[in-house]
Structure formats: structure tokens, C-alpha cells
N, C-alpha and C. Protein backbone atom coordinates (compact mmCIF):
# COMPACT_ATOMS: atom_id res chain seq x y z
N UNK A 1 81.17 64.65 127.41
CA UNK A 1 80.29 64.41 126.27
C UNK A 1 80.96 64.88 124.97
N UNK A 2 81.83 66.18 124.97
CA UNK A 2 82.26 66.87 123.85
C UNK A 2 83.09 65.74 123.71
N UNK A 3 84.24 65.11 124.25
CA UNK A 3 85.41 64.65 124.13
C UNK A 3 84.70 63.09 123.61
N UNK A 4 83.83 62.46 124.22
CA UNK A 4 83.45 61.00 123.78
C UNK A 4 83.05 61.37 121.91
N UNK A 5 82.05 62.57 121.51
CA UNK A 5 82.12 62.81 120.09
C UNK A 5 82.51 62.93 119.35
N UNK A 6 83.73 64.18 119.59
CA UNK A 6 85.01 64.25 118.80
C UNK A 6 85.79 62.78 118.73
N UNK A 7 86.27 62.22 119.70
CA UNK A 7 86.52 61.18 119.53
C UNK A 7 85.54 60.00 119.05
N UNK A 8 85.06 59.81 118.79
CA UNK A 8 84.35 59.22 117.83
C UNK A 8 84.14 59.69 116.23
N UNK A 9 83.66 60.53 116.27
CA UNK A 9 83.78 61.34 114.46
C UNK A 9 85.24 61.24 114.32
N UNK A 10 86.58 61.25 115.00
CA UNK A 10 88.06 61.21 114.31
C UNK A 10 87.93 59.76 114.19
N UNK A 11 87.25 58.95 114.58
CA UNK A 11 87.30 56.90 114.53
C UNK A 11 86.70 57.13 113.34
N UNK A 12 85.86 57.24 113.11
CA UNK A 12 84.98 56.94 111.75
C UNK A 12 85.28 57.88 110.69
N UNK A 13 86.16 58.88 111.28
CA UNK A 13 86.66 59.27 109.87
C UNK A 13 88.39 59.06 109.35
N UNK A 14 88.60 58.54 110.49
CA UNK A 14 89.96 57.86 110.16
C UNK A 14 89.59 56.21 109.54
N UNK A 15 88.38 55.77 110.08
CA UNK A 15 88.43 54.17 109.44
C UNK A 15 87.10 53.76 108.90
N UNK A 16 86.20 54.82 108.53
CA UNK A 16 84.78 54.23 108.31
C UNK A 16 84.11 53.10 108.79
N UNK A 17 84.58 52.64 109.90
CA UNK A 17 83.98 52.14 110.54
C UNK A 17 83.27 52.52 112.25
N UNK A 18 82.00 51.94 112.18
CA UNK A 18 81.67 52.44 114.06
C UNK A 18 82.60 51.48 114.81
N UNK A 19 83.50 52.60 115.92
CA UNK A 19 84.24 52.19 116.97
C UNK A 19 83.15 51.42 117.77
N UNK A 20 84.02 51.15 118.82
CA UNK A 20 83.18 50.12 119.83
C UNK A 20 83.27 51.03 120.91
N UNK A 21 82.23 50.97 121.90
CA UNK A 21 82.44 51.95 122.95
C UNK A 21 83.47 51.91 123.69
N UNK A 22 84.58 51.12 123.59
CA UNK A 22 85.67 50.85 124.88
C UNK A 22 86.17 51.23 123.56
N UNK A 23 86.57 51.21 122.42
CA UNK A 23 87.48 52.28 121.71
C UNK A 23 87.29 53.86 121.95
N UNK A 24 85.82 53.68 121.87
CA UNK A 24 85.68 55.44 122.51
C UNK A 24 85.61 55.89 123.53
N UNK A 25 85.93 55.15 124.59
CA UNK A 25 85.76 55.59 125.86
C UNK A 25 87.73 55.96 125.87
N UNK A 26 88.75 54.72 125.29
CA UNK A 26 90.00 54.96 125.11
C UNK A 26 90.41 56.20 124.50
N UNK A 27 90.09 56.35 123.64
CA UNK A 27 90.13 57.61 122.54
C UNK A 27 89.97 58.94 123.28
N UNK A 28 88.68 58.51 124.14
CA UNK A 28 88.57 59.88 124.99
C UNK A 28 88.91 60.18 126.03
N UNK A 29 89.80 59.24 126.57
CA UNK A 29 90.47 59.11 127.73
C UNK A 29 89.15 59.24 128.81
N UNK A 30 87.96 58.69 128.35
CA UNK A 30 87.37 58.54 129.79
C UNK A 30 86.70 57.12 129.94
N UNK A 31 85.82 56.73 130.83
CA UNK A 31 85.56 55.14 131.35
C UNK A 31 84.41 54.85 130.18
N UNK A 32 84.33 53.42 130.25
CA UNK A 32 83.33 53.06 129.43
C UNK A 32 81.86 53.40 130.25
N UNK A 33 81.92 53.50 131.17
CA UNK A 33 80.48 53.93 131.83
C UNK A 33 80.48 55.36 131.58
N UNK A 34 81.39 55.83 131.88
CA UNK A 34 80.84 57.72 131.13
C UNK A 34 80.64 57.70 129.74
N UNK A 35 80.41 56.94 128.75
CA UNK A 35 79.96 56.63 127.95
C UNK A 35 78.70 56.29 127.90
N UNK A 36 78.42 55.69 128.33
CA UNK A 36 76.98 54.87 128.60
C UNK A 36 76.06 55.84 129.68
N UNK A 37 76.69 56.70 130.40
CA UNK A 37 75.88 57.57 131.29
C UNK A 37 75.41 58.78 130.33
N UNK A 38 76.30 59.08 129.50
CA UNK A 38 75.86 60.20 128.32
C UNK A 38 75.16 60.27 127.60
N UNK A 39 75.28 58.20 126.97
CA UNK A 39 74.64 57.77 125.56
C UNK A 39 73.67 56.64 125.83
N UNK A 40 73.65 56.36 126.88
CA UNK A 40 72.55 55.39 127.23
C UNK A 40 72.71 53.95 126.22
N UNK A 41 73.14 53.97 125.12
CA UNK A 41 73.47 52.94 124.02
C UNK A 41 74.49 53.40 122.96
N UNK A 42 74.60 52.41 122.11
CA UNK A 42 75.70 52.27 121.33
C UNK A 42 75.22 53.28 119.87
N UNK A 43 73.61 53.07 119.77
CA UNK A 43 73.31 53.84 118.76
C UNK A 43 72.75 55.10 119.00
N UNK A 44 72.37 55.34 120.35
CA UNK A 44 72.27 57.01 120.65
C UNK A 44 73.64 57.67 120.27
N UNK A 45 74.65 57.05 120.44
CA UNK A 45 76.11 57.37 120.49
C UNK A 45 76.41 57.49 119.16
N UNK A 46 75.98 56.79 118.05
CA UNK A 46 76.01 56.97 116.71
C UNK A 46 74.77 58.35 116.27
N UNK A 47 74.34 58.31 116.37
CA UNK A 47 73.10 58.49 116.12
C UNK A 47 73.94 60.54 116.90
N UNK A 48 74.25 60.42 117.77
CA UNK A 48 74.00 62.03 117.93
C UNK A 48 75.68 62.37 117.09
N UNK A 49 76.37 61.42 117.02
CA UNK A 49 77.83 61.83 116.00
C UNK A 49 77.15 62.43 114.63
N UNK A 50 76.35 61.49 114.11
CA UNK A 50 75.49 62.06 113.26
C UNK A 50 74.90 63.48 112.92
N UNK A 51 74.42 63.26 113.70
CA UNK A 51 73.87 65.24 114.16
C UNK A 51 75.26 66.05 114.46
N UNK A 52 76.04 65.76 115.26
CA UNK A 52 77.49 66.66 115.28
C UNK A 52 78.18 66.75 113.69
N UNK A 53 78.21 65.77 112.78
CA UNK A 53 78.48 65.89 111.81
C UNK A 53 77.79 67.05 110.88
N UNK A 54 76.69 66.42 110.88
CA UNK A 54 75.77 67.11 109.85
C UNK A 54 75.74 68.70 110.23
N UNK A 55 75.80 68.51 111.43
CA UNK A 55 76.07 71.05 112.24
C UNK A 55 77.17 71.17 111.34
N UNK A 56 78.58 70.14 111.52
CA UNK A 56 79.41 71.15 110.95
C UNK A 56 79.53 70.87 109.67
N UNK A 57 78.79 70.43 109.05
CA UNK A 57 79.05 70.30 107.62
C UNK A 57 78.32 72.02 107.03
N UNK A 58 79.26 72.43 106.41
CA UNK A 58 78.75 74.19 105.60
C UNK A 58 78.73 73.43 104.13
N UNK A 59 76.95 73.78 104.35
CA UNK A 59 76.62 73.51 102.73
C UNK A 59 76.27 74.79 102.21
N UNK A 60 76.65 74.68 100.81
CA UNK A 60 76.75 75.97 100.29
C UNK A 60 75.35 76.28 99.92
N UNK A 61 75.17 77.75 99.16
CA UNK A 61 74.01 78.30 99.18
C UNK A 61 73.36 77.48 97.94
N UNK A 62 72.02 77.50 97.62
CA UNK A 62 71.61 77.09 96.35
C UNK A 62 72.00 78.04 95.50
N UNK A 63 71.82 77.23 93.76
CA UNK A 63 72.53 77.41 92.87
C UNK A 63 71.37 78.56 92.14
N UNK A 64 71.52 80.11 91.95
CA UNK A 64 70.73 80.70 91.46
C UNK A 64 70.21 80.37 89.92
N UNK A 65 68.97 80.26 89.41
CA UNK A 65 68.41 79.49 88.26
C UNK A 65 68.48 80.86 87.30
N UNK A 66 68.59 81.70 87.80
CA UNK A 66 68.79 82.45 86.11
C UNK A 66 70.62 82.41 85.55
N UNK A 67 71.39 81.39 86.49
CA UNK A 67 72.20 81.44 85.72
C UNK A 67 72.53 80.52 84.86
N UNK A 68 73.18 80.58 83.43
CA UNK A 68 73.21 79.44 82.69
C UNK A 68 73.26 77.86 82.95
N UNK A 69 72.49 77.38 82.39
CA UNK A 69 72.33 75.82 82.69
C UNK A 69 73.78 75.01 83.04
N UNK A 70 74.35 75.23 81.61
CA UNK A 70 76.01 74.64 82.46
C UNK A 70 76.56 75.14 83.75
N UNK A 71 76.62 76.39 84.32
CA UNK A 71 76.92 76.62 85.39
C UNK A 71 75.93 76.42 86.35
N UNK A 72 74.65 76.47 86.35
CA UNK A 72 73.72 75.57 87.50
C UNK A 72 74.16 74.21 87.67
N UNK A 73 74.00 73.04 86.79
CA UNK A 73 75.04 72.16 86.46
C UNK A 73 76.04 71.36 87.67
N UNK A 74 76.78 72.58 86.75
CA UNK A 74 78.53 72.34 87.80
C UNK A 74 78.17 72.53 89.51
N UNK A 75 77.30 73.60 89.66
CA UNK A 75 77.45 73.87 90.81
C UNK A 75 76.77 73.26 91.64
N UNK A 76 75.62 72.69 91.05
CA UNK A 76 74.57 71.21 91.69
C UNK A 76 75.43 70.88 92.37
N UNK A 77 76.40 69.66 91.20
CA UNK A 77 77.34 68.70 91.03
C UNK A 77 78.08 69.10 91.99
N UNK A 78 79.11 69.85 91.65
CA UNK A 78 80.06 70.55 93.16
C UNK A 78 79.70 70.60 94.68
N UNK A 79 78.74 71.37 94.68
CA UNK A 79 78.28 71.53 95.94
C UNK A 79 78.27 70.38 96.75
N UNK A 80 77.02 69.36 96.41
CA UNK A 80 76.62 67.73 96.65
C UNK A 80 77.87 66.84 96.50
N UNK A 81 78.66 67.09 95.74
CA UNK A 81 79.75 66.05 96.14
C UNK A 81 80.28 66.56 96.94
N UNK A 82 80.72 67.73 97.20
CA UNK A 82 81.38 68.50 98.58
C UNK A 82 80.85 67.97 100.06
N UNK A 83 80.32 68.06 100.07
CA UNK A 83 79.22 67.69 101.34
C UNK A 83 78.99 66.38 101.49
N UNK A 84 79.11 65.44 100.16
CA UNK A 84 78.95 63.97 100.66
C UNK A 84 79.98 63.41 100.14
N UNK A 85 81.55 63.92 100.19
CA UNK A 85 82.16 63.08 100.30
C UNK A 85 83.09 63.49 101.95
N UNK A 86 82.26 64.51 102.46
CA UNK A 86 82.61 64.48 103.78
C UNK A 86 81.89 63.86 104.78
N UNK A 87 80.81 63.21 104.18
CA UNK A 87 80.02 62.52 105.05
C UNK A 87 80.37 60.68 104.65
N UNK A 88 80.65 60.43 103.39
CA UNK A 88 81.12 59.09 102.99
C UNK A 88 81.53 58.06 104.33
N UNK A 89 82.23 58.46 105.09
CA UNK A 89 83.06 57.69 106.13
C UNK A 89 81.82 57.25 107.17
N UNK A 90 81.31 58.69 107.46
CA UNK A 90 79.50 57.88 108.22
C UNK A 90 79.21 57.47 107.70
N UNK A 91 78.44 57.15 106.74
CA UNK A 91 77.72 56.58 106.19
C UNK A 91 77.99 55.28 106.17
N UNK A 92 78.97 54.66 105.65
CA UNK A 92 79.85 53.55 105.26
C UNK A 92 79.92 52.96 107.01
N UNK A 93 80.34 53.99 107.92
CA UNK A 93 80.39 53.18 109.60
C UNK A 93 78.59 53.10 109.86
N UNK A 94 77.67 54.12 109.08
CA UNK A 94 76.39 53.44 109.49
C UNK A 94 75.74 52.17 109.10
N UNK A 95 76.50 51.53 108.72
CA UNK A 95 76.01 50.28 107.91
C UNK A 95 75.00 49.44 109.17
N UNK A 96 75.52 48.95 109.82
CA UNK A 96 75.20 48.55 111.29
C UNK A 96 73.79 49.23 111.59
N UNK A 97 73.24 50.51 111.81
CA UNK A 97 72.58 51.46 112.10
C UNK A 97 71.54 51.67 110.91
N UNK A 98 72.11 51.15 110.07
CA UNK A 98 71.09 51.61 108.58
C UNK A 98 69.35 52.12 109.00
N UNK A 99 69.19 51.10 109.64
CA UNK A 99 67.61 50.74 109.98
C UNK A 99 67.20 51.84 111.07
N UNK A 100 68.14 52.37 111.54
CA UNK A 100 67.79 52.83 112.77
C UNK A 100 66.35 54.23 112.62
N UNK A 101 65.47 54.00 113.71
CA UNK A 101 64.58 54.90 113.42
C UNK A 101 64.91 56.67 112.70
N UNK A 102 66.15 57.43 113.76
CA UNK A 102 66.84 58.59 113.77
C UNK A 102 67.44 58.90 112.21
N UNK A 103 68.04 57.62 112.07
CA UNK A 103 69.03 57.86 110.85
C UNK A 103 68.20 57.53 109.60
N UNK A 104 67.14 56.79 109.60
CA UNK A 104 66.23 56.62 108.58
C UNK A 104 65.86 57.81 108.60
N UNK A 105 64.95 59.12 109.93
CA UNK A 105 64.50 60.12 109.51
C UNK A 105 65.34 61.08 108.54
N UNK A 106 66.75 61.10 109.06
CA UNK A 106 67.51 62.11 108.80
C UNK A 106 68.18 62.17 107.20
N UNK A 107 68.06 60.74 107.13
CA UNK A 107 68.19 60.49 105.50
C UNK A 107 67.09 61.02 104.39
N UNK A 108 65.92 60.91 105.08
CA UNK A 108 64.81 61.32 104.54
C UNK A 108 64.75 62.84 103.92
N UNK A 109 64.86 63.16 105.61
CA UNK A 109 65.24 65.19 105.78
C UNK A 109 66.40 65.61 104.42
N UNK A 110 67.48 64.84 104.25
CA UNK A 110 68.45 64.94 103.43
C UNK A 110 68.13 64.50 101.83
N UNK A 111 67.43 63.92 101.88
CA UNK A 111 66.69 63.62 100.18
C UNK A 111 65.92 64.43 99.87
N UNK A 112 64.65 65.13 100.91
CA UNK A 112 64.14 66.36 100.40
C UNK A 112 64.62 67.81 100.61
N UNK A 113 65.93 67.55 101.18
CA UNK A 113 66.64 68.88 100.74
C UNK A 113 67.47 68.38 99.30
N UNK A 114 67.63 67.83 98.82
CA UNK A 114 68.36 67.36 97.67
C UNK A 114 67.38 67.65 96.94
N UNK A 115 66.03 67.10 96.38
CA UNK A 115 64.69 67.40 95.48
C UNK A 115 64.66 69.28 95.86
N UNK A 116 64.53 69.53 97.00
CA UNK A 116 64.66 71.12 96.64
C UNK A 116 65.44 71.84 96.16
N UNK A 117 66.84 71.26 96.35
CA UNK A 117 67.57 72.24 95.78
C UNK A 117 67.37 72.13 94.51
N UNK A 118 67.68 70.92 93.74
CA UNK A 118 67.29 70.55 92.57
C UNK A 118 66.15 71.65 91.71
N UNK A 119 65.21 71.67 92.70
CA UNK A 119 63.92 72.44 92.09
C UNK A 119 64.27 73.84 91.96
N UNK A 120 64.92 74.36 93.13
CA UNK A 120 65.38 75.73 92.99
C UNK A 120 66.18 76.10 91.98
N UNK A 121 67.25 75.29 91.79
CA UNK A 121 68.58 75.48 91.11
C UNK A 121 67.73 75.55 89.11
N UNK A 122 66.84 74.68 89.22
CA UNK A 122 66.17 74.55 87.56
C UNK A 122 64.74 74.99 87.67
N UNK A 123 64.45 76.09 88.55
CA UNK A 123 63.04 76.33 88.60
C UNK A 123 62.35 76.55 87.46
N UNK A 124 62.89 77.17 86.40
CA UNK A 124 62.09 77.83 84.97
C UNK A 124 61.69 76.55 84.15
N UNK A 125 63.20 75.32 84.51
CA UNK A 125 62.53 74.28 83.28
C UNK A 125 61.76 73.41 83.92
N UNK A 126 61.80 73.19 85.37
CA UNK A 126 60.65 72.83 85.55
C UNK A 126 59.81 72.80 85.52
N UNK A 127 59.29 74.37 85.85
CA UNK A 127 58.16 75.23 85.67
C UNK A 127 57.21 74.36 84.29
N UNK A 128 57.54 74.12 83.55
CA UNK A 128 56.87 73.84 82.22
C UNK A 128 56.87 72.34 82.30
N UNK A 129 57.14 71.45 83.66
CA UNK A 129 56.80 69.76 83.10
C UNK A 129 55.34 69.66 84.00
N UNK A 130 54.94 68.88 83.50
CA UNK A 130 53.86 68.72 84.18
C UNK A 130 54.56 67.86 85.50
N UNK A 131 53.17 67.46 86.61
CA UNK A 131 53.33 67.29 87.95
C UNK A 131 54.13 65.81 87.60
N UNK A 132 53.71 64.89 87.02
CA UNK A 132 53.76 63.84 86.68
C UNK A 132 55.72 63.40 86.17
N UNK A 133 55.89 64.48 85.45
CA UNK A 133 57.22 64.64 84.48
C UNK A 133 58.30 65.19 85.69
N UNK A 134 57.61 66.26 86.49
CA UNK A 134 58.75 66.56 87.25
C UNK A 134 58.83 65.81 88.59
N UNK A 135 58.20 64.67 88.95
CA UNK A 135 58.01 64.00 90.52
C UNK A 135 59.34 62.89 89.49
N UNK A 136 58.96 62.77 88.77
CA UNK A 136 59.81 61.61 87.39
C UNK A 136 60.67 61.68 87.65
N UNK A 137 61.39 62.89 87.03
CA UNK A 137 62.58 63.70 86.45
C UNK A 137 63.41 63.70 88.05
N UNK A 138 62.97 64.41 89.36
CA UNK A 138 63.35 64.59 90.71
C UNK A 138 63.87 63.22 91.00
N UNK A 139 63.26 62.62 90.83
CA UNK A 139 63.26 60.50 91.31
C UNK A 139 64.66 60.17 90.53
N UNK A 140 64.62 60.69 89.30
CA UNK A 140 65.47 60.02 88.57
C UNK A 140 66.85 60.93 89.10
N UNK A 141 67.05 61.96 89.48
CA UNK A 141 67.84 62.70 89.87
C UNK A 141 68.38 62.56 91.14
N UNK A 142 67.41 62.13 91.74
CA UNK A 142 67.66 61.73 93.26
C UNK A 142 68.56 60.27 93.15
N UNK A 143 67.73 59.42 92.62
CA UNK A 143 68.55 58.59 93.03
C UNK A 143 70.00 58.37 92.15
N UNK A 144 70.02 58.87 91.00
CA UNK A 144 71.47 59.12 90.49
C UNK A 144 72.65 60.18 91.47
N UNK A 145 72.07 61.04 92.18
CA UNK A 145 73.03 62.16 92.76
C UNK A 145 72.73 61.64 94.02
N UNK A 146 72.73 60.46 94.47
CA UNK A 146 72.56 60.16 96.19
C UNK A 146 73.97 59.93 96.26
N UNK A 147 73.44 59.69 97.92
CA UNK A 147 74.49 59.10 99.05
C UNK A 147 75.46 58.02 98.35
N UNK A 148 74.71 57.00 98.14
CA UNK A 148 74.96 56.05 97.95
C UNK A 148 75.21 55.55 96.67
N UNK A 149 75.18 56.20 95.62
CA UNK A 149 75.80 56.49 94.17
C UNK A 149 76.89 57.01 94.60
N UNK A 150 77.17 58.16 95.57
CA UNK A 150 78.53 58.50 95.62
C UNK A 150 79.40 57.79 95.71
N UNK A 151 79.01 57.10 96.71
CA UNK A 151 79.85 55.41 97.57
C UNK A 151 80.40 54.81 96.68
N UNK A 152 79.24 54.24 95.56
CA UNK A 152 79.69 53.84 94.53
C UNK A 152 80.59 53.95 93.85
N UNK A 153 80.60 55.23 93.24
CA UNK A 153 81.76 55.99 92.32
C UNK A 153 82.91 56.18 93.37
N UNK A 154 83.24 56.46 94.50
CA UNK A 154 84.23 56.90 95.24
C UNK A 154 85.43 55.83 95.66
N UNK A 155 84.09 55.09 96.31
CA UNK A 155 84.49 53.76 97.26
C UNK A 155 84.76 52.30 96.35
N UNK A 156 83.48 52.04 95.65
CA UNK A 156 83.88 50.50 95.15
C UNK A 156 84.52 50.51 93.75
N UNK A 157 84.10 51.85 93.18
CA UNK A 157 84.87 52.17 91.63
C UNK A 157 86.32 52.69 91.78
N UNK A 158 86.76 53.69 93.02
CA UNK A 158 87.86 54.17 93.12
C UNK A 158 88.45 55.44 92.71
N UNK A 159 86.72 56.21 92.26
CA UNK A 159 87.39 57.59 91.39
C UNK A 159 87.42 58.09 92.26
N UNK A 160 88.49 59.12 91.55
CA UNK A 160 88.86 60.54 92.38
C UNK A 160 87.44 61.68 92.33
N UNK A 161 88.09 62.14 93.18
CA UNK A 161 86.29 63.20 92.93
C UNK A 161 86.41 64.13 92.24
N UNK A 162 87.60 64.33 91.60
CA UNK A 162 87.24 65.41 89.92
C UNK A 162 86.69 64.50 89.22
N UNK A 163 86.86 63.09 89.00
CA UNK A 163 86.44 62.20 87.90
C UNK A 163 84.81 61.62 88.55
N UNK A 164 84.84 61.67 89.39
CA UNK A 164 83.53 60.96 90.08
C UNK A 164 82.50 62.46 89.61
N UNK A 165 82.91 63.42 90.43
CA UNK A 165 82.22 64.60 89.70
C UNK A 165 81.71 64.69 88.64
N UNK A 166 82.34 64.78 87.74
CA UNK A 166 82.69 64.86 85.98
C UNK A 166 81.17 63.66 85.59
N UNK A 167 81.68 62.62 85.91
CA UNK A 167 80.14 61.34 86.03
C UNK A 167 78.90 61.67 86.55
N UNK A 168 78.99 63.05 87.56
CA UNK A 168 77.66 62.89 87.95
C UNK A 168 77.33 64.50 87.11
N UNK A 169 77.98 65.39 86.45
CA UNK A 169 77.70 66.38 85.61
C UNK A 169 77.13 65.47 84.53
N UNK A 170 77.84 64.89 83.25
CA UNK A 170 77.20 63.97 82.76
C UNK A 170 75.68 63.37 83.13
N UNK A 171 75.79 62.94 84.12
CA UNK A 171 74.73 62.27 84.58
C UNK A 171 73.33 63.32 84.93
N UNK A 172 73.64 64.66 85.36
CA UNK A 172 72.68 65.39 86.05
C UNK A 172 72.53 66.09 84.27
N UNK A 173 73.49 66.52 83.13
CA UNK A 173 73.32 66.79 82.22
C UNK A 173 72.20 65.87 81.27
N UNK A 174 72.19 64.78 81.28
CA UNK A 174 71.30 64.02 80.50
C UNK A 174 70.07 63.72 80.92
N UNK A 175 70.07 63.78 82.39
CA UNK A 175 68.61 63.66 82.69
C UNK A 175 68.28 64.52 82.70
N UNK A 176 68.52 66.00 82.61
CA UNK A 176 67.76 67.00 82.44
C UNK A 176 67.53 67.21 80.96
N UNK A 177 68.38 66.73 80.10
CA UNK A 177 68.33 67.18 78.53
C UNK A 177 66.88 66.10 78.32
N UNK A 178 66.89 65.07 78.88
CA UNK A 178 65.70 64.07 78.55
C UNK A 178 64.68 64.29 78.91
N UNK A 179 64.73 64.96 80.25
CA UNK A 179 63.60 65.17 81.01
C UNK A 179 62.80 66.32 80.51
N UNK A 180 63.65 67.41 79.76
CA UNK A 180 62.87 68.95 79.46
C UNK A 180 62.23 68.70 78.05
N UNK A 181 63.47 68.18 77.29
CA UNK A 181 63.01 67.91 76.08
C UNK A 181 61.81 66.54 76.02
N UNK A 182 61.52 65.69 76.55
CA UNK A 182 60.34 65.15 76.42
C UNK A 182 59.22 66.21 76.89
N UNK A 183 59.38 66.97 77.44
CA UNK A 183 58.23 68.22 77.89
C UNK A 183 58.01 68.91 76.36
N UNK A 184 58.98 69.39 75.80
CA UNK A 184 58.53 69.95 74.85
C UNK A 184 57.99 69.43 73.71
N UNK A 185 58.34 67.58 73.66
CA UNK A 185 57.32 66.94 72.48
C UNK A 185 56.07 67.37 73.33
N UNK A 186 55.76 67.44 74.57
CA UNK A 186 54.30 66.57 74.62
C UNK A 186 53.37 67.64 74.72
């Protein structure tokens, strides 16, 4: 079981794409039925690489809010691209899987840890939007600092991830300058 996973997470992160089970049964030097006796299917087999990924991914701690805004900021920014540009290669082989019940949950689980940290990291200026301003402000943040914005900037644009970074500081900088300061007209 260890050996069919590993070999699989080195396929998809050597080619972003999902292997085929007779690639991973090769890879792991074992039969395509000890494959199928482990994983029962092609997307249990995706689907628990997934989960092996996501254990070893070390995400860093949240970003403490009494420290200056530019350095909350950076370290949003940092952290979140750290972590998803080590996940980029799944993602991109989940294409196939998109729909899948597991990986729909787990995406989910992963967007409201993204809205929390968010909340933690700027608790004070939140503190002061109303319910309405900050579900807003989160939405608009979320979907600028996703998965799949990364993709974007990484994959079909071609930046490097100091420069892809740099775009989403910018980016996490203005929606917060918009988002606080419309709090304080209203």
C-alpha cells in the first residue's frame, strides 16, 4: 500500500498528471491487482494520494495580527503560496476527479481554513466591518488567493513564485485597503 502511494505522488509530481493504474502498479513494482485489492478503484487511489499529500504538507503557523499589516501581508502571501505550489501538480492531475464526492469535501475543508486564517491573521480590522462587509471582503479574498488563481499565475501565465507572490501581496494589499477603508466611510 505504502509503495503503490509513494509511487504515485512521485507520477503526479513528476508530470501532473493521474498515472494509470498499470503505471502504478509498474512504478511500484507490484501487480495491477494489488492495486485494485488496496484501492478498490482508480479514484479511491487518487483520492487517498490526496490525503497522503495533504499529512505531509507542514503548513505554517498563522500569521499573529498584532503584527504590522505589511508583515501580516507577506506572511499570508508566503505561507499560501508555499503550500500550494506544492500541491499545484495534484491538483492539475485532479482534473479527471474534480467532481469527485472526497475531493469536493476536502477542497471545501481547505477554503475554510483559508477564510480562517485570513480572519485570524486581520482580526482587529475586521473586527470593525460589519457581518455583511466581512463575508464580502473573505469572498473576495478567497477567491483571489485560491488554488486555482495560483494555477493561473504559475501554470498558464508562467511566473516564478517570487513574481507570482509579489501579485498576490498586491492583490491581498488592495482588497484589504478597499475593504477597511469602505468600513470607515460607512
Amino acid at each position: 500500500r505504502r509503495k503503490i502511494i509513494a509511487a504515485a505522488k512521485a507520477m503526479i509530481s513528476e508530470t501532473s498528471t493521474a498515472p494509470t493504474v498499470v503505471a502504478v502498479a509498474k512504478r511500484a513494482d507490484v501487480s495491477v491487482r494489488s492495486v485494485f485489492q488496496h484501492f478498490g478503484d482508480v479514484e479511491s487511489l487518487f483520492v487517498t494520494v490526496v490525503d497522503s499529500v495533504r499529512d505531509d504538507l507542514v503548513v505554517p503557523p498563522p500569521t499573529p495580527s498584532n503584527r504590522p499589516m505589511a508583515n501580516r501581508i507577506t506572511s499570508v502571501v508566503e505561507n499560501l503560496a508555499q503550500v500550494f505550489d506544492k500541491i499545484v501538480p495534484l491538483r492539475v492531475a485532479a482534473g479527471q476527479f474534480v467532481n469527485h464526492p472526497a475531493l469536493t469535501e476536502r477542497a471545501k475543508v481547505s477554503k475554510d481554513q483559508l477564510r480562517e486564517a485570513t480572519l485570524e491573521a486581520f482580526a482587529p480590522e475586521f473586527a470593525a466591518l460589519s457581518e455583511q462587509a466581512k463575508e464580502e471582503l473573505l469572498d473576495a479574498i478567497g477567491a483571489a488567493l485560491s488554488l486555482e488563481a495560483w494555477i493561473v499565475l504559475r501554470r498558464r501565465d508562467g511566473l516564478s513564485f517570487e513574481r507570482a507572490a509579489s501579485v498576490w501581496r498586491l492583490t491581498l494589499e488592495a482588497l484589504l485597503a478597499h475593504g477597511f477603508a469602505a468600513a470607515a466611510t460607512d
